[in-house]
Protein backbone atom coordinates (compact mmCIF):
# COMPACT_ATOMS: atom_id res chain seq x y z
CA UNK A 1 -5.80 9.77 10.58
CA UNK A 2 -8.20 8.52 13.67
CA UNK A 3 -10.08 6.14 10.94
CA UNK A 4 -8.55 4.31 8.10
CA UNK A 5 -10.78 3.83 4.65
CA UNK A 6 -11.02 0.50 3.34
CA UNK A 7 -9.60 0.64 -0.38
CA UNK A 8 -9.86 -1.99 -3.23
CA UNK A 9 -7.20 -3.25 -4.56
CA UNK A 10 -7.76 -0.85 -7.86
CA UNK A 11 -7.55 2.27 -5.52
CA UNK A 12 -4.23 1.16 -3.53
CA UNK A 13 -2.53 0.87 -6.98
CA UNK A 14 -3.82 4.83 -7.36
CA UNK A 15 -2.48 4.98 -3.82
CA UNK A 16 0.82 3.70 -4.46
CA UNK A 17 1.25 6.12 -7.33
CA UNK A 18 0.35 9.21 -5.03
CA UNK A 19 2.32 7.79 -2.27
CA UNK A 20 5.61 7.80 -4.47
CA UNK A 21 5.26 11.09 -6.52
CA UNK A 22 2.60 13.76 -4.58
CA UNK A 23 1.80 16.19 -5.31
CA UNK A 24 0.70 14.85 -8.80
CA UNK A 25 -1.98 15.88 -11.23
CA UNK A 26 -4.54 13.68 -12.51
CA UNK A 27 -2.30 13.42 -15.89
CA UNK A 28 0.64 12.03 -14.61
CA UNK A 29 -1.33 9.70 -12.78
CA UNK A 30 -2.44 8.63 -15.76
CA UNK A 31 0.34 8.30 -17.81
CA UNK A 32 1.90 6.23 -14.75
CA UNK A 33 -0.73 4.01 -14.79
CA UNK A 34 -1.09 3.21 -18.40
CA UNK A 35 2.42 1.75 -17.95
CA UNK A 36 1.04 -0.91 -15.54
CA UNK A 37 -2.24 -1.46 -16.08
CA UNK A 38 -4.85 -1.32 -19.05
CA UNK A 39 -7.45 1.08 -17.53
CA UNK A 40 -8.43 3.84 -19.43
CA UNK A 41 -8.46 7.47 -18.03
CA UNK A 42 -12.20 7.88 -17.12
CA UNK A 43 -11.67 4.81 -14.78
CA UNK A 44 -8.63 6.20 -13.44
CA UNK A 45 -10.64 9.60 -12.58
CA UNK A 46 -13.07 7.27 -10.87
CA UNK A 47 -10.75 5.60 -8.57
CA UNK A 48 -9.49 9.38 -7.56
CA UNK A 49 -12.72 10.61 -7.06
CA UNK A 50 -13.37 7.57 -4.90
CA UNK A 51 -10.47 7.79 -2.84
CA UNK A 52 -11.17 11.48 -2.32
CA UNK A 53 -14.62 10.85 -1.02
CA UNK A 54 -13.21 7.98 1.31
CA UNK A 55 -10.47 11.04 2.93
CA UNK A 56 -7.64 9.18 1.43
CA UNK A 57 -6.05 11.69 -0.82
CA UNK A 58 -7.06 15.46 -0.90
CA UNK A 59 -6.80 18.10 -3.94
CA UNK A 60 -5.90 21.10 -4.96
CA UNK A 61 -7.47 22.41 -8.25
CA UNK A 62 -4.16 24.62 -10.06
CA UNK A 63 -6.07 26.51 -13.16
CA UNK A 64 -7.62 23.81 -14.44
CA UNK A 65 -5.42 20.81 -13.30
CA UNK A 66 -6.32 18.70 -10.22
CA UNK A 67 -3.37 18.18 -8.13
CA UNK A 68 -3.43 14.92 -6.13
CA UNK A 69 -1.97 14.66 -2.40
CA UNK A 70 -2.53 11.59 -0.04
CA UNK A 71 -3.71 12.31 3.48
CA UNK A 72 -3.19 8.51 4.19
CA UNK A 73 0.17 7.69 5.22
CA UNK A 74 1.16 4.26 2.96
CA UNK A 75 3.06 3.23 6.69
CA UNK A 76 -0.44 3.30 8.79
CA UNK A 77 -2.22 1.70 5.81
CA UNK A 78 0.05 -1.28 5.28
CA UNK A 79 0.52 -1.54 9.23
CA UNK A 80 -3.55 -2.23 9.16
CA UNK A 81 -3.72 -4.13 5.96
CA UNK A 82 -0.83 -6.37 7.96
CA UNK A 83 -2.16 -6.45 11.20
CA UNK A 84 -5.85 -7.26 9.88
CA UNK A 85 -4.22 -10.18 7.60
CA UNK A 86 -2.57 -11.68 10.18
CA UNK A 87 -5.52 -11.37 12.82
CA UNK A 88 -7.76 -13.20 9.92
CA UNK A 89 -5.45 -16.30 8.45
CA UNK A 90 -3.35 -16.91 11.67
CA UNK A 91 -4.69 -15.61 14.60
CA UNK A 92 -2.49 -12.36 14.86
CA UNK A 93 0.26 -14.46 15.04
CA UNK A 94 3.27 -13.66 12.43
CA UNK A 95 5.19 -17.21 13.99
CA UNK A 96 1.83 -19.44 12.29
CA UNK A 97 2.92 -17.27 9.17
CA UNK A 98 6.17 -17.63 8.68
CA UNK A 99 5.79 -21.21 9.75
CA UNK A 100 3.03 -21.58 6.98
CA UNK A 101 5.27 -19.63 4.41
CA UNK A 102 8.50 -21.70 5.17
CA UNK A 103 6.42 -25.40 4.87
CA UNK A 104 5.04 -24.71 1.66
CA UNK A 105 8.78 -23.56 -0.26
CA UNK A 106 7.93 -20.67 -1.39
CA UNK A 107 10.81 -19.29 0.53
CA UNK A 108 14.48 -19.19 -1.10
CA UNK A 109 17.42 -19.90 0.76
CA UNK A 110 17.94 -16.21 0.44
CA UNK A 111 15.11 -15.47 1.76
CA UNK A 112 15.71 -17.47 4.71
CA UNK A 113 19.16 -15.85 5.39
CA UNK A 114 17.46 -12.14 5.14
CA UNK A 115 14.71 -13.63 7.74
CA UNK A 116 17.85 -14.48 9.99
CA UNK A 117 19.49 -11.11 9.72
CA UNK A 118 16.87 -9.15 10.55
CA UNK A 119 15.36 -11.43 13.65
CA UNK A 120 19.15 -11.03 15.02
CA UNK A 121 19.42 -7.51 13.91
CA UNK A 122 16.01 -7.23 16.03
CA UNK A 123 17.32 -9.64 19.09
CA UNK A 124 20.44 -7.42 19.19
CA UNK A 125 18.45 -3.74 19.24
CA UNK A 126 16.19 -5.38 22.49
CA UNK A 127 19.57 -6.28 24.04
């Protein structure tokens, strides 16, 4: 997909739903959804319609169920969501993040051993 919608936060919970179980019809993303959220089903038929007009998701209408299919792949969308956080709170730079991150302790002592792993796992795969 050449151009990538901008989605609310509302919409990339729909998203996230159709990402894990597409095809899916309109019920069962309802159903999922009333076990996270409060939204009733007319808002939930909203947020599909929306995401249809924005070339997110696509549909197929079986009899008289709407079947649900992304045509946004959750990969390129949280690659831009990523790239344009880090380009707006520290300068495209993921080192001012991860410095920011491990100053203000919100990072375990686990977390700082799965950092390690993976930067050497990463070192290791360039060598």
């Amino acid at each position: 997909m050449n151009h990538l919608p901008q989605i609310s936060e509302a919409e990339y919970e729909v998203m996230k739903i159709l990402w894990s179980y597409a095809p899916i019809s309109t019920n069962e993303v309802t159903d999922k959804l009333a076990k996270t959220t409060d939204w009733n089903p007319k808002t939930i038929h909203t947020l599909l319609k929306r995401l249809v007009r924005k070339g997110a998701i696509t549909y197929q209408k079986e009899g008289r169920v709407f079947v649900y299919t992304p045509l946004l792949e959750e990969k390129e969308y949280l690659k831009k969501e990523n790239d344009h956080f880090l380009n707006r709170f520290y300068n495209g730079k993921i080192s001012g993040m991860v410095t920011s991150y491990i100053n203000s302790d919100h990072v375990s002592n686990e977390d700082l051993a799965e950092l390690r792993k993976l930067l050497l796992n990463r070192h290791e795969e360039e060598n």
